[in-house]
Protein backbone atom coordinates (compact mmCIF):
# COMPACT_ATOMS: atom_id res chain seq x y z
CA UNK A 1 22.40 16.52 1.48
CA UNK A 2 24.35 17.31 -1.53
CA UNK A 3 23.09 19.67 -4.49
CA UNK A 4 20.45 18.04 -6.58
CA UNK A 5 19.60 15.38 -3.67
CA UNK A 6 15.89 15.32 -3.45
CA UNK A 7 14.92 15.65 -0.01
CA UNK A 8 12.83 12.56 1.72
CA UNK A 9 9.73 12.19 1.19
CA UNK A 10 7.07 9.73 2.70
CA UNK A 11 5.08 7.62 0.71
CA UNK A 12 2.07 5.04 1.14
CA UNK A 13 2.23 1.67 -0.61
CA UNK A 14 -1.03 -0.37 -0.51
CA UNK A 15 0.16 -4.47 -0.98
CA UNK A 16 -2.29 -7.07 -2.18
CA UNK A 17 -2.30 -10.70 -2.74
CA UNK A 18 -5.13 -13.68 -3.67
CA UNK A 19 -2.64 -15.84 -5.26
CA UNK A 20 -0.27 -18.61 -4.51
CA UNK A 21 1.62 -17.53 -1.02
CA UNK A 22 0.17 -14.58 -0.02
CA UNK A 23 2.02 -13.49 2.83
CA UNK A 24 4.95 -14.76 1.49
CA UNK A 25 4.15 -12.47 -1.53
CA UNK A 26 3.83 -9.10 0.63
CA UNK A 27 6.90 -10.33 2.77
CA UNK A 28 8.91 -10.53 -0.31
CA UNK A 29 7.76 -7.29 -1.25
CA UNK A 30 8.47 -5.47 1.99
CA UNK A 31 12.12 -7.05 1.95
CA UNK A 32 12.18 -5.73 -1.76
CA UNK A 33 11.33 -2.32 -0.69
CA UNK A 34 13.58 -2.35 2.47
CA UNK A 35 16.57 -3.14 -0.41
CA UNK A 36 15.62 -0.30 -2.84
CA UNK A 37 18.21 2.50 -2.84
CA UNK A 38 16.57 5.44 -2.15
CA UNK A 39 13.78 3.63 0.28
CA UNK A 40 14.46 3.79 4.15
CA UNK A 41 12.78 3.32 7.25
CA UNK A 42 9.50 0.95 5.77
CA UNK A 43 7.10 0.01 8.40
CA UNK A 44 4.21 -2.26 7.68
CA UNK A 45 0.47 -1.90 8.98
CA UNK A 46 -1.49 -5.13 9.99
CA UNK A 47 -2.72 -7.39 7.37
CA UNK A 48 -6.07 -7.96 6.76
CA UNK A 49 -7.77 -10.07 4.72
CA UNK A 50 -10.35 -9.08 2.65
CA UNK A 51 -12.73 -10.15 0.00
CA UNK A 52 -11.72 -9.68 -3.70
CA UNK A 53 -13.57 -6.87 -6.11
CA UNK A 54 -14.06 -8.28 -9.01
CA UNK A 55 -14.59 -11.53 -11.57
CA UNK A 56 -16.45 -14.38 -9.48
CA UNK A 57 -14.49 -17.19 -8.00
CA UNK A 58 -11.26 -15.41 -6.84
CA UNK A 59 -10.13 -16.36 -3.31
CA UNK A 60 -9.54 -13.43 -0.50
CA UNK A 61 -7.14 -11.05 -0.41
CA UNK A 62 -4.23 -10.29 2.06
CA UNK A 63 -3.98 -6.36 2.15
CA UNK A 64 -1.44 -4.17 3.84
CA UNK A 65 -0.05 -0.87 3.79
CA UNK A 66 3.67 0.10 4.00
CA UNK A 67 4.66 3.72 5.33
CA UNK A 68 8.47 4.47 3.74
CA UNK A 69 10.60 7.25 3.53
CA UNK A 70 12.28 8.06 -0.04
CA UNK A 71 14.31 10.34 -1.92
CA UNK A 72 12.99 8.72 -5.24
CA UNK A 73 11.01 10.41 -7.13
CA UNK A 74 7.11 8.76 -7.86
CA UNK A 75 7.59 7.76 -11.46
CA UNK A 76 11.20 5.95 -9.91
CA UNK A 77 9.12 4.47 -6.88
CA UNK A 78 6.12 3.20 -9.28
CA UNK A 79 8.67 1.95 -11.38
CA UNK A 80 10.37 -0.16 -8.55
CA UNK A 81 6.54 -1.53 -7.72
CA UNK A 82 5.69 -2.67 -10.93
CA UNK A 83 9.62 -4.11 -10.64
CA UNK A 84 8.09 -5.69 -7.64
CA UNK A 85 5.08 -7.12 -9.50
CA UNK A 86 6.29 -8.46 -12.02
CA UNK A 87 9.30 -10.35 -9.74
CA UNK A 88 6.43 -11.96 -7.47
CA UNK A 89 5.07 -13.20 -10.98
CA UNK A 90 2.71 -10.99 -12.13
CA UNK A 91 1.53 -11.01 -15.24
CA UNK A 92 -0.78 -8.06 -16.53
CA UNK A 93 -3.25 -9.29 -18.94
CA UNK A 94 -5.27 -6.35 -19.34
CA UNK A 95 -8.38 -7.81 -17.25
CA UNK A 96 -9.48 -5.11 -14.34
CA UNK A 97 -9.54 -6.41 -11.09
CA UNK A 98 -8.10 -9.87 -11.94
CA UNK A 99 -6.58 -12.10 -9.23
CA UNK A 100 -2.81 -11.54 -9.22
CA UNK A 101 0.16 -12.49 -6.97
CA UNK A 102 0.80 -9.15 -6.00
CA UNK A 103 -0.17 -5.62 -6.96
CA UNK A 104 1.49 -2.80 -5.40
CA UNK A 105 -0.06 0.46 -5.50
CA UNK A 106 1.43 3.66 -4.64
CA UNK A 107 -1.32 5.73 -2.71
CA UNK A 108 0.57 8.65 -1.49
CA UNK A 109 3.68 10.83 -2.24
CA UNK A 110 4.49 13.30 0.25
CA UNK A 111 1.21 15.98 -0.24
CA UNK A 112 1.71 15.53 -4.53
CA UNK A 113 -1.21 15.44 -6.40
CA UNK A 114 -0.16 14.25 -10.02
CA UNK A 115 -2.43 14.05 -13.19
CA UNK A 116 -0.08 12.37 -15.48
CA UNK A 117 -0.39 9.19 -17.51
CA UNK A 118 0.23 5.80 -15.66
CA UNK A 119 0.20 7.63 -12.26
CA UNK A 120 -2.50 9.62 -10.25
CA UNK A 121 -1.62 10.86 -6.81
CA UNK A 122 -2.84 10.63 -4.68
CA UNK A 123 -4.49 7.31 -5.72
CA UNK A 124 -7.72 8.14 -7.46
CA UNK A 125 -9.68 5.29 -5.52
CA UNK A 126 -7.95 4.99 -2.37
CA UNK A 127 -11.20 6.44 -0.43
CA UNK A 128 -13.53 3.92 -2.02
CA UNK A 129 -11.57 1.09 -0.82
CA UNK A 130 -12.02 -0.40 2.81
CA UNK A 131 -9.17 -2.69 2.12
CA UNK A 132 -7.08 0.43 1.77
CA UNK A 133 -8.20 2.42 4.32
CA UNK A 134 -8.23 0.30 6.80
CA UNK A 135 -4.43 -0.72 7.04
CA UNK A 136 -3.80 3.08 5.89
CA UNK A 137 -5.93 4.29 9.01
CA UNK A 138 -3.78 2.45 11.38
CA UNK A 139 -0.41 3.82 9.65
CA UNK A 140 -1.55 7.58 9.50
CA UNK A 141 -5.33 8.50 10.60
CA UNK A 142 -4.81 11.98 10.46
CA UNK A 143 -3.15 11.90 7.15
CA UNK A 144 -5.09 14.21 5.31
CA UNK A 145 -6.00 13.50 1.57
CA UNK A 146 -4.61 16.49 -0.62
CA UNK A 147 -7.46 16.54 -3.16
CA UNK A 148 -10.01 16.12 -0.74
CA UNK A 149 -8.91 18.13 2.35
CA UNK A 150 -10.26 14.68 4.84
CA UNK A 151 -7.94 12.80 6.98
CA UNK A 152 -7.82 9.18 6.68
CA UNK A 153 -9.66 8.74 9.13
CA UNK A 154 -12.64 10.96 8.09
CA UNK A 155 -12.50 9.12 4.88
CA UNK A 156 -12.88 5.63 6.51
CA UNK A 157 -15.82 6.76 8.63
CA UNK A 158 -17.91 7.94 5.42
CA UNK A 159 -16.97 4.82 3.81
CA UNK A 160 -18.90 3.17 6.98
CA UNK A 161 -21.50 6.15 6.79
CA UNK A 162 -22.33 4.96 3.03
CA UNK A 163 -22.28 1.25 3.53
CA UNK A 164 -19.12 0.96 1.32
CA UNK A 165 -17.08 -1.06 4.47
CA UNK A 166 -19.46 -3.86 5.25
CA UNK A 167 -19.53 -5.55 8.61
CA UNK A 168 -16.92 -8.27 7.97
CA UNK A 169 -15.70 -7.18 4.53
CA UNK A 170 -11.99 -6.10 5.88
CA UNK A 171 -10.84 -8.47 8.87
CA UNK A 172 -7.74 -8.53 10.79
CA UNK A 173 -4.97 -11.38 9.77
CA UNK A 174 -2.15 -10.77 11.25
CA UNK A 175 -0.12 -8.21 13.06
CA UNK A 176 2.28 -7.68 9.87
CA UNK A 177 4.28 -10.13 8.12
CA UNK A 178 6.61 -11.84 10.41
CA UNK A 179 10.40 -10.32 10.33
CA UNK A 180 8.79 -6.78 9.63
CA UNK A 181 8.28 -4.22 12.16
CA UNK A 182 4.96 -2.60 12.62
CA UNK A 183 4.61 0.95 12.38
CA UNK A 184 4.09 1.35 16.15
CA UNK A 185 7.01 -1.24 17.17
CA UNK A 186 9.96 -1.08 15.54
CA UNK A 187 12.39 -3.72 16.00
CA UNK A 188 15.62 -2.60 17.76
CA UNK A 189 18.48 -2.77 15.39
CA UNK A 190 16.17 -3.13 12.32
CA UNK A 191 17.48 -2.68 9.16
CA UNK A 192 16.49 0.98 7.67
């Protein structure tokens, strides 16, 4: 490494889509991750689909998680998500919870835990959201959650305990976007 190099550091993404080509959405954004200088090694959880929080008449969501490796820093990485965003056609009109082509949240960054404005790490609702634990769980259960001092895991199983993962509310898709290996079966020769 030479002098100033930031050593690697892994990082969570959460993906989401409810509009237009879903997977094709979190497929593009995988690829676009897998291309970001910095970025290496990206593996994808399942994808599950899941129903939307927020306004009325929005259809389901597709929701992964992507495990990466990266020597950016998390300002530079959020940066190259809302890059992401905005190339899947995003368009941020100030509405919480609105349907959207993609959104791409950054949920972890190494064991940081940031207070600044624009970007909370770890994410501030990560262990409210089945959608997010659940692909998150199968990446890294035993993750555990700097702020709170619970693994993934942990946090998933309260989030049953309280009735805040509904039977139903966060089903299985699809084993990852096709052309992406999973965390637990890497393609041989895949790019890094």
């Amino acid at each position: 490494m030479s002098a100033g190099a930031r050593p690697p550091e892994r990082a969570f993404v959460a993906l989401g889509s409810n509009l237009g080509d879903r997977e094709g959405a979190l497929r593009a954004a995988l690829a676009g991750l897998r291309a970001t200088p910095g970025v290496r090694d990206v593996a994808c959880s399942s994808v599950y689909e899941t129903e939307p929080v927020g306004p009325p008449g929005q259809g389901p969501y597709l929701n992964a998680v992507a495990r990466l490796e990266t020597t950016l820093a998390p300002r530079a990485l959020l940066a190259r998500l809302l890059e992401l965003e905005r190339e899947a056609g995003r368009v941020r009109s100030g509405v919480r919870n609105e349907a959207r082509t993609l959104d791409a949240d950054l949920l972890f960054h190494g064991d940081r835990r940031l207070d600044e404005p624009g970007l909370v790490l770890p994410h501030p609702r990560l262990h409210e959201r089945a959608f997010v634990l659940a692909p998150l769980a199968e990446l890294a259960p035993d993750l555990v959650h700097p702020r709170l001092g619970r693994t993934v895991a942990e946090l998933a199983s309260a989030l049953r305990a309280a009735g805040g993962w509904p039977p139903g509310a966060v089903r299985w898709h699809a084993p990852g976007p096709p052309g992406f290996a999973r965390a637990e079966d890497p393609a041989p020769g895949a790019p890094v």
